[in-house]
C-alpha atoms as a PDB file:
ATOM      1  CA  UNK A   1       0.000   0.000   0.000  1.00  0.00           C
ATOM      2  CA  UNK A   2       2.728   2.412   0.854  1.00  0.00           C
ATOM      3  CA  UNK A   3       4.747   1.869  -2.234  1.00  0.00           C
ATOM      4  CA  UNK A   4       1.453   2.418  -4.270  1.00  0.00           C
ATOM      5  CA  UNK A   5       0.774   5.719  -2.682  1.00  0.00           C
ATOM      6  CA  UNK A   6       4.594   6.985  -3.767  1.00  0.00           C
ATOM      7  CA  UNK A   7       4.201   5.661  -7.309  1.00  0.00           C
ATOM      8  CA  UNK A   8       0.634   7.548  -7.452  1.00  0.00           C
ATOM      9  CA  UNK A   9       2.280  10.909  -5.929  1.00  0.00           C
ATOM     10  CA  UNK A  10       5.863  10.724  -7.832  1.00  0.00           C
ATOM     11  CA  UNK A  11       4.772  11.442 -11.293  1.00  0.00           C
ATOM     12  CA  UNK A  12       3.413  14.560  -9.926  1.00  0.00           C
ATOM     13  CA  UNK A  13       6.327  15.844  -8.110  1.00  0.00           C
ATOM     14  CA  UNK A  14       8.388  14.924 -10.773  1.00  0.00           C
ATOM     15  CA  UNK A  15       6.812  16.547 -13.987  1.00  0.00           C
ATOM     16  CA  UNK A  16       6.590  19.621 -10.796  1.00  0.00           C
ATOM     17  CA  UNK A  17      10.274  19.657 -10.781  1.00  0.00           C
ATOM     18  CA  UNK A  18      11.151  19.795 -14.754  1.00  0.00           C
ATOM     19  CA  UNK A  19       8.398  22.662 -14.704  1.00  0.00           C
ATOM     20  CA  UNK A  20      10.219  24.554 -12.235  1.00  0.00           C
ATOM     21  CA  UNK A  21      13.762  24.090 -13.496  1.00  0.00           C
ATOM     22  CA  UNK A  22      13.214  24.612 -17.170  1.00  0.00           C
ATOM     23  CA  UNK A  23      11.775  28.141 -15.786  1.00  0.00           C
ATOM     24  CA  UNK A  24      15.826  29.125 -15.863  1.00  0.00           C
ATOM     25  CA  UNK A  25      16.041  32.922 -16.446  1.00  0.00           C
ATOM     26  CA  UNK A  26      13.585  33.896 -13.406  1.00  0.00           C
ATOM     27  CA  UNK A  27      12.146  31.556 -10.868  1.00  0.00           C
ATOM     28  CA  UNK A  28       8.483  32.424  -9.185  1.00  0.00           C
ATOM     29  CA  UNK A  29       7.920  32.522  -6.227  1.00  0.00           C
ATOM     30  CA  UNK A  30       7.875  29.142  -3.876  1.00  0.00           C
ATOM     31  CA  UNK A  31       4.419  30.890  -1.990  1.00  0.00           C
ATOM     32  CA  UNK A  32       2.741  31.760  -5.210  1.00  0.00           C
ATOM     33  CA  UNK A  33       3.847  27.945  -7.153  1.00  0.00           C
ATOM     34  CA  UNK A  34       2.278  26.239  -4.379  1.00  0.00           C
ATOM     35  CA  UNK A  35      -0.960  28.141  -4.287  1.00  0.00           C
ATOM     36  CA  UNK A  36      -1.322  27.413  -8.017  1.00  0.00           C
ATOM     37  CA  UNK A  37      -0.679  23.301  -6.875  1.00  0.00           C
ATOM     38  CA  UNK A  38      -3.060  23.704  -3.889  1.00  0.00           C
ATOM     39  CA  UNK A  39      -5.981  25.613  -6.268  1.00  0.00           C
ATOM     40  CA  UNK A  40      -5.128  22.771  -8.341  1.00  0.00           C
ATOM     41  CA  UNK A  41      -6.136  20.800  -5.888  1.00  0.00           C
ATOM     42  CA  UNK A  42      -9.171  22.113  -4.490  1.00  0.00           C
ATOM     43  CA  UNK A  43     -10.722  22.477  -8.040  1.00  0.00           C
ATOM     44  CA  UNK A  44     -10.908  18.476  -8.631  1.00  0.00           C
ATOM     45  CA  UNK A  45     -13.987  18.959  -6.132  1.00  0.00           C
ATOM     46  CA  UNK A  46     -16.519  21.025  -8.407  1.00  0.00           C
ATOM     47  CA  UNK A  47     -14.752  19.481 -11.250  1.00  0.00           C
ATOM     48  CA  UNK A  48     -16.442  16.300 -10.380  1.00  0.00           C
ATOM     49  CA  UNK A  49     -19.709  17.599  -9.414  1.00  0.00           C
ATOM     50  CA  UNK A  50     -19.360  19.438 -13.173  1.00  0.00           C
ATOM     51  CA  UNK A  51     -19.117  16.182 -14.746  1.00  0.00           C
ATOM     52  CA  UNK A  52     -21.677  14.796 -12.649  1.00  0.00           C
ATOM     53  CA  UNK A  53     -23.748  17.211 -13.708  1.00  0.00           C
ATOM     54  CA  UNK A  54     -22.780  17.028 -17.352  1.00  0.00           C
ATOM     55  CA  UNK A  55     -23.438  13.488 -17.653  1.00  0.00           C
ATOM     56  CA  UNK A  56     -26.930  13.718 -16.988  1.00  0.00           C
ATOM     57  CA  UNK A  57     -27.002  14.796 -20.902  1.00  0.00           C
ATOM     58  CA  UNK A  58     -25.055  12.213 -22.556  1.00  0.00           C
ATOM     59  CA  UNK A  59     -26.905  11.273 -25.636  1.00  0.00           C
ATOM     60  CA  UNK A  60     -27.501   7.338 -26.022  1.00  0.00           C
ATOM     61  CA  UNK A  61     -25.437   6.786 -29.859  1.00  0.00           C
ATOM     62  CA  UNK A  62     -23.344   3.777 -29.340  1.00  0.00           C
ATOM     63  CA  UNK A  63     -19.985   3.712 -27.892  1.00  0.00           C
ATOM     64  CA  UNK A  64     -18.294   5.593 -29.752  1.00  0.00           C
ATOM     65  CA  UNK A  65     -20.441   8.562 -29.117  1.00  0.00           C
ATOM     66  CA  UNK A  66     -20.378   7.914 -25.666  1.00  0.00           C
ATOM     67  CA  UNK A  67     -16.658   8.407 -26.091  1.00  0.00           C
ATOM     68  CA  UNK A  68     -16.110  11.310 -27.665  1.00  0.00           C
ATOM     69  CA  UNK A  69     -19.410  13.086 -24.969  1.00  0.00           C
ATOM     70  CA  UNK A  70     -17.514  11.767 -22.231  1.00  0.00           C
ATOM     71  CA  UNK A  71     -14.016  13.303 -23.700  1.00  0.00           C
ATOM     72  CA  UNK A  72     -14.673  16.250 -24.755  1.00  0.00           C
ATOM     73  CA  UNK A  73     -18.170  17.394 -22.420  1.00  0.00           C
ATOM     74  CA  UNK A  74     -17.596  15.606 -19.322  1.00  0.00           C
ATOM     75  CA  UNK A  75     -13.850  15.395 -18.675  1.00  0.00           C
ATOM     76  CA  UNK A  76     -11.759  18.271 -21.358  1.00  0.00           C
ATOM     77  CA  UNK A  77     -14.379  20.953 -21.134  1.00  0.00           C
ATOM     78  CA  UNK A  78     -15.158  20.942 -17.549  1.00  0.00           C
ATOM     79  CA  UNK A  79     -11.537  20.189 -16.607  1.00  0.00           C
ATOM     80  CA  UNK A  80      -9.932  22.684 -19.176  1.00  0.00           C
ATOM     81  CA  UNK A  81     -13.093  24.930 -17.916  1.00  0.00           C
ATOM     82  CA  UNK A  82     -12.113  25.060 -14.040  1.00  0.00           C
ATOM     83  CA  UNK A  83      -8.120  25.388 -15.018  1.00  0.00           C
ATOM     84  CA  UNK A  84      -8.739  28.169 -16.820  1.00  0.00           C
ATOM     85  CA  UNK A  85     -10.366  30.087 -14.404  1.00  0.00           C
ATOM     86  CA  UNK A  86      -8.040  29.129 -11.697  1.00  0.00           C
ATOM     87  CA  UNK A  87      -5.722  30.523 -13.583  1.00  0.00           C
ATOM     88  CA  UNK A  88      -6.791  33.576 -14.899  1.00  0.00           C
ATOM     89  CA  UNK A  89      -7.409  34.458 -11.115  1.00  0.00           C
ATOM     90  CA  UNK A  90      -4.265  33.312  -9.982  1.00  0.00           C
ATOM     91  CA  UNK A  91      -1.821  35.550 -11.697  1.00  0.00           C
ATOM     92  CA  UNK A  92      -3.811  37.266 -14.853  1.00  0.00           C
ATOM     93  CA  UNK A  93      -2.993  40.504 -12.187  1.00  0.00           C
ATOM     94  CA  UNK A  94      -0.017  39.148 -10.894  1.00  0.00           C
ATOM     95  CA  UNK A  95       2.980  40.980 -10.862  1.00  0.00           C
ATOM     96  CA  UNK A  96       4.749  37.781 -10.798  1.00  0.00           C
ATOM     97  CA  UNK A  97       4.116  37.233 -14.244  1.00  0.00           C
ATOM     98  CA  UNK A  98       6.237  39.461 -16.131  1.00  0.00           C
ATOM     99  CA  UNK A  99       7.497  37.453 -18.745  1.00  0.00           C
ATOM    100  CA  UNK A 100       5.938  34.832 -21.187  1.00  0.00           C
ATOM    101  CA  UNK A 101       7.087  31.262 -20.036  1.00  0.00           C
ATOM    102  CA  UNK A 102       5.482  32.379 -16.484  1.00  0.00           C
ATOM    103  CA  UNK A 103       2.424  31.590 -18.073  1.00  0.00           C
ATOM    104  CA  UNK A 104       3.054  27.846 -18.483  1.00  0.00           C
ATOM    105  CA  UNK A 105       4.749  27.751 -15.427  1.00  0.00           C
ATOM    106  CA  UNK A 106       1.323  28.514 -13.266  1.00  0.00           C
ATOM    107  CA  UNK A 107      -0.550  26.445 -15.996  1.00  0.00           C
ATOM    108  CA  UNK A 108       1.573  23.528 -15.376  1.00  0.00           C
ATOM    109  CA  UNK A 109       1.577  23.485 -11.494  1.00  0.00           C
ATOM    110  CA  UNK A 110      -2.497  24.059 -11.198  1.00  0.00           C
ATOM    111  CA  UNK A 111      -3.254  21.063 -14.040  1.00  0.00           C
ATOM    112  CA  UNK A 112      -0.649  19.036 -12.396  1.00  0.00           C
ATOM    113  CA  UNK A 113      -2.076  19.712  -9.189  1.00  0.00           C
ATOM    114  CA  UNK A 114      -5.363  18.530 -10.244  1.00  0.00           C
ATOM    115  CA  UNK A 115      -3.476  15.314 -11.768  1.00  0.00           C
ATOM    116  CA  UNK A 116      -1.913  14.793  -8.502  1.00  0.00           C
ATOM    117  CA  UNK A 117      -5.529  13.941  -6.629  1.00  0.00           C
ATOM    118  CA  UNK A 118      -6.808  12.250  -9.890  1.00  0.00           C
ATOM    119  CA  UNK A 119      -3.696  10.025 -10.114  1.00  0.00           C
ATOM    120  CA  UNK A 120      -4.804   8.918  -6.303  1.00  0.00           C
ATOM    121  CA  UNK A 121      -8.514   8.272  -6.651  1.00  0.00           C
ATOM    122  CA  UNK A 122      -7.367   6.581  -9.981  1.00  0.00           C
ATOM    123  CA  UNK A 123      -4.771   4.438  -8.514  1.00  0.00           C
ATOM    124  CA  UNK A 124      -6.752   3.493  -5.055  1.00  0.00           C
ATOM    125  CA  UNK A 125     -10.265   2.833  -6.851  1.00  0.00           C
ATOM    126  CA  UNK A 126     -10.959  -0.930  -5.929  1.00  0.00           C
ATOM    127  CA  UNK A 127     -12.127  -1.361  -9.773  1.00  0.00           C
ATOM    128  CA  UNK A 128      -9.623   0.539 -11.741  1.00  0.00           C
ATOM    129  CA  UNK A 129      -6.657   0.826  -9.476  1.00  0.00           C
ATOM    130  CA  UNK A 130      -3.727  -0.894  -8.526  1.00  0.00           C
ATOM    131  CA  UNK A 131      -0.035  -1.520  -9.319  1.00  0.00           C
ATOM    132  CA  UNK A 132      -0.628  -1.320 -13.467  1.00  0.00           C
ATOM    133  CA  UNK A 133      -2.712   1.411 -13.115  1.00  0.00           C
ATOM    134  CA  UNK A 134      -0.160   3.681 -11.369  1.00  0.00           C
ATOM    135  CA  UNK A 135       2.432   2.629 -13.666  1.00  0.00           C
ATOM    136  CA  UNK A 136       0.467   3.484 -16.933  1.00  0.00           C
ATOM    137  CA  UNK A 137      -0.591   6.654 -15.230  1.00  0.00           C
ATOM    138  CA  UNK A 138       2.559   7.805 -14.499  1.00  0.00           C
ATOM    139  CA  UNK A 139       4.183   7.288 -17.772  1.00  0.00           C
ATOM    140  CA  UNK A 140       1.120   8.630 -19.694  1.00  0.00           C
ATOM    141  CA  UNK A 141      -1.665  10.325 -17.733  1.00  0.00           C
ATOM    142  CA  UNK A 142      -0.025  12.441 -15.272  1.00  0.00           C
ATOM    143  CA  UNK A 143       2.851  13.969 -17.818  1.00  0.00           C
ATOM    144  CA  UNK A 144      -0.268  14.638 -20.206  1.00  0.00           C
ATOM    145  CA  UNK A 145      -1.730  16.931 -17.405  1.00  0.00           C
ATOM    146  CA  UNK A 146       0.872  18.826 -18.060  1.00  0.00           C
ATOM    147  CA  UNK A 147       1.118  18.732 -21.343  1.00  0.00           C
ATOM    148  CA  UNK A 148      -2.400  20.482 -21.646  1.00  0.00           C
ATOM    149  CA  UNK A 149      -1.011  23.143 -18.978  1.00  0.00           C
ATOM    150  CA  UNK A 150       2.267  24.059 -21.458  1.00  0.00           C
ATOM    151  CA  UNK A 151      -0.711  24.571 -23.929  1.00  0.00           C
ATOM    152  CA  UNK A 152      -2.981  26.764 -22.360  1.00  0.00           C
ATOM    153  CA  UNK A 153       0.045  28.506 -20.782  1.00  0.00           C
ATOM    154  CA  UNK A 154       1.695  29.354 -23.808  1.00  0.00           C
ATOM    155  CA  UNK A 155      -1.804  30.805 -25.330  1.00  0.00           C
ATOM    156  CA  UNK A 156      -2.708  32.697 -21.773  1.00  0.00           C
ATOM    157  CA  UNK A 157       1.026  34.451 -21.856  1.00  0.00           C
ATOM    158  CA  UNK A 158       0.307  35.591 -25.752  1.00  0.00           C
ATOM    159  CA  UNK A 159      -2.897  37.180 -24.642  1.00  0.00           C
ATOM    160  CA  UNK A 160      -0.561  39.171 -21.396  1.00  0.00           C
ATOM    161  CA  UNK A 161       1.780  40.202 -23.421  1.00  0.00           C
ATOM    162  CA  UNK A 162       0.187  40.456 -27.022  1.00  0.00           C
ATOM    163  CA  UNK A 163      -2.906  42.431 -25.985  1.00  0.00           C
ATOM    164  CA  UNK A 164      -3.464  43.630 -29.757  1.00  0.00           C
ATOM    165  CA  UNK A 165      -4.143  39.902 -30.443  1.00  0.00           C
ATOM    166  CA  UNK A 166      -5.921  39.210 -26.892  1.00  0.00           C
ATOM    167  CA  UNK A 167      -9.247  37.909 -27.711  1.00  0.00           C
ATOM    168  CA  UNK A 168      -7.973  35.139 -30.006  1.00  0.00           C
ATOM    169  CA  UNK A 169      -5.100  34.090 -27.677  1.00  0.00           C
ATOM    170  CA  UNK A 170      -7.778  33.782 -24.877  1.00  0.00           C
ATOM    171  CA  UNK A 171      -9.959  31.686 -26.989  1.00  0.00           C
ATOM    172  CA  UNK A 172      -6.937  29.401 -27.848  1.00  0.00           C
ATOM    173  CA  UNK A 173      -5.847  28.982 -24.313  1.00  0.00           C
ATOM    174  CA  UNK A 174      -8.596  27.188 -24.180  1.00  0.00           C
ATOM    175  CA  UNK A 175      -9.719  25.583 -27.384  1.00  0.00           C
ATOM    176  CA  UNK A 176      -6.398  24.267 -27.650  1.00  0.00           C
ATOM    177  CA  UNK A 177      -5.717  21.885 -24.224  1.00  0.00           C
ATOM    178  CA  UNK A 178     -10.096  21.153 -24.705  1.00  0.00           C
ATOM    179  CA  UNK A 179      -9.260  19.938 -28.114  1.00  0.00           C
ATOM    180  CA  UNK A 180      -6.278  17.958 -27.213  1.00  0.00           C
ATOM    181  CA  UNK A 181      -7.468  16.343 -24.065  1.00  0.00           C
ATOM    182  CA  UNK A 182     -10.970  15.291 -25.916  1.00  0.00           C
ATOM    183  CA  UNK A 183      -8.978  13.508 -28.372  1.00  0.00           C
ATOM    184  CA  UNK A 184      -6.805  11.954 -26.065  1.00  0.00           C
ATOM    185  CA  UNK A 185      -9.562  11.036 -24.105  1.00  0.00           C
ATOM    186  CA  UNK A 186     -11.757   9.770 -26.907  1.00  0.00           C
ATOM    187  CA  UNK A 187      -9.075   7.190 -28.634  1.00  0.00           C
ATOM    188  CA  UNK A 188      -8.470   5.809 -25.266  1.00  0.00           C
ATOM    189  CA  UNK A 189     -12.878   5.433 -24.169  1.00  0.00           C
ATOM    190  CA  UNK A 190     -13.309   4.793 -27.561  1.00  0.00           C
ATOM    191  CA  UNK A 191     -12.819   0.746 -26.823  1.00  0.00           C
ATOM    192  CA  UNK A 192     -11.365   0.652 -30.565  1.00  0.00           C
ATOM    193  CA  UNK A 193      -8.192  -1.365 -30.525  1.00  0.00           C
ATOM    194  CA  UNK A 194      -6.819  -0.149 -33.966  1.00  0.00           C
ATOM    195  CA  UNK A 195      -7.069   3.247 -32.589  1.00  0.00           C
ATOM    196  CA  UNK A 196      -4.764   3.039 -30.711  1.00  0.00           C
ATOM    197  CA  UNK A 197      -2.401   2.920 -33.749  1.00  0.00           C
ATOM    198  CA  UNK A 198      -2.517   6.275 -34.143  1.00  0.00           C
ATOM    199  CA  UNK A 199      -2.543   7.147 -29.979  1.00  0.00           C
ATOM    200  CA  UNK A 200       1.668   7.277 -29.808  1.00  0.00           C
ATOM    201  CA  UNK A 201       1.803   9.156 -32.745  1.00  0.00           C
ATOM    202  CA  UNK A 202      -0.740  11.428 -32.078  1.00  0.00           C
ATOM    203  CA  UNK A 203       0.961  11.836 -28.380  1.00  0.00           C
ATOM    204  CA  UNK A 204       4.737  12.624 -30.110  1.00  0.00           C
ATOM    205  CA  UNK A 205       3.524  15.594 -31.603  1.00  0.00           C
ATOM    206  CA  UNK A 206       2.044  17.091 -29.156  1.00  0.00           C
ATOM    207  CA  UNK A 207       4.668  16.907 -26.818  1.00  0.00           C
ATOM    208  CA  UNK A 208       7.101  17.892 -29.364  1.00  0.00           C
ATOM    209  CA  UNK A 209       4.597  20.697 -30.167  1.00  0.00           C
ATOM    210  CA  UNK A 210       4.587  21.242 -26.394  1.00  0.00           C
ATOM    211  CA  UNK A 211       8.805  21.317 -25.408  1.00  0.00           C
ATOM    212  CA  UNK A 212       8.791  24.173 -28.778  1.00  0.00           C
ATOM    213  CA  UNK A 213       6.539  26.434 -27.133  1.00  0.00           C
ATOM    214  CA  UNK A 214       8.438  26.207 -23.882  1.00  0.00           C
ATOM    215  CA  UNK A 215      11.804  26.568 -25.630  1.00  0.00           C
ATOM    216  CA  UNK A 216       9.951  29.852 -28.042  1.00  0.00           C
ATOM    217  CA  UNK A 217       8.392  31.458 -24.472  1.00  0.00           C
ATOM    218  CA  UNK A 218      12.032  30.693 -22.674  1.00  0.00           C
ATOM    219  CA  UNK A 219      14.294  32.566 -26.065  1.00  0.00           C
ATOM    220  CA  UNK A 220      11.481  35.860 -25.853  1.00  0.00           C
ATOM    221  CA  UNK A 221      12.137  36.249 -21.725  1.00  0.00           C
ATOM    222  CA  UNK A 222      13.703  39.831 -20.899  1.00  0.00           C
ATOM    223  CA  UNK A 223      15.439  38.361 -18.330  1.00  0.00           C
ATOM    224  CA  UNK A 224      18.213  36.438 -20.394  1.00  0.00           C
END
């Protein structure tokens, strides 16, 4: 039991720690990183009674549909919805965030600090948990969390500091991580095997999409 509960924390405090060090011109402040992991936190609460509420309209169309309503309704928009928000009240008026990459910085640690309690419930549910659970989840899940972060970060900081182009780069931050999760979400629900086929793929570009928007936010910081 103890070793399960460090492999379903770990993945969390480690995709924390590459956040925080590839932040390497000007680190945030400890107080204000934590608060976005502890909002993170707090947020899985109404995120759940969201999707509980949500799923009281999912249309009966086979499984299929089922997967893609349950993606992209019940767990990308109410998830992206809530991380948003938490977000934008975090630091939109922070002085803190005076440069670009801060953006996906405070993205990261909030969606990662939802992922944190989600990796838990995951791992200890009686049905779905357990030792291959936390394993998968750590190697895939968890670092996906963050993935979505780096991509409504890196929209969020273009609307701060590109205000002549703000409405769009709000709308991307997040259209973006909703349209990535859902399809995450949907080729793994969708019960398809030879979807799957496409599921690496499909997960290599977006993290490679994901590192180049870290590495273009990281070259544009003043502090260099």
């Amino acid at each position: 039991m103890e070793k399960l509960g460090v492999l379903a924390v770990a993945p969390t405090l480690v995709c924390l720690f590459y956040m925080y060090i590839r932040d390497k011109y000007e680190k945030e402040p400890w107080r204000l990183l934590a608060t976005g992991v502890v909002i993170g936190i707090i947020i899985t609460f109404p995120i759940m009674q969201g999707q509980g509420f949500v799923a009281r309209f999912m249309p009966i169309t086979g499984q299929l549909g089922e997967a893609v309503f349950t993606s992209f309704a019940i767990a990308s928009l109410v998830e992206e919805g809530f991380k948003f928000i938490a977000l934008y009240f975090l630091v939109w008026y922070s002085r803190n965030f005076n440069e670009k990459v801060d953006g996906i910085v405070y993205a990261v640690f909030i969606s990662l600090g939802f992922a944190g309690v989600e990796n838990v419930l995951y791992v200890f549910n009686p049905q779905l948990g357990g030792l291959s659970t936390a394993l998968m989840r750590a190697i895939i899940s968890v670092p996906a969390h963050g993935l979505f972060g780096i991509m409504m970060g890196y929209y969020f900081a273009m609307a701060k500091f590109e205000p002549q182009n703000k409405g769009r780069h709000i709308f991307m931050a997040f259209f973006v991580p909703w349209a990535v999760h859902g399809i995450y979400n949907t080729i793994l629900l969708s019960g398809y095997t030879y979807y799957l086929v496409v599921f690496i793929p499909f997960l290599l570009i977006a993290w490679r999409n994901g590192m180049k928007k870290i590495k273009m936010h990281l070259a544009a910081s003043p502090f260099k």
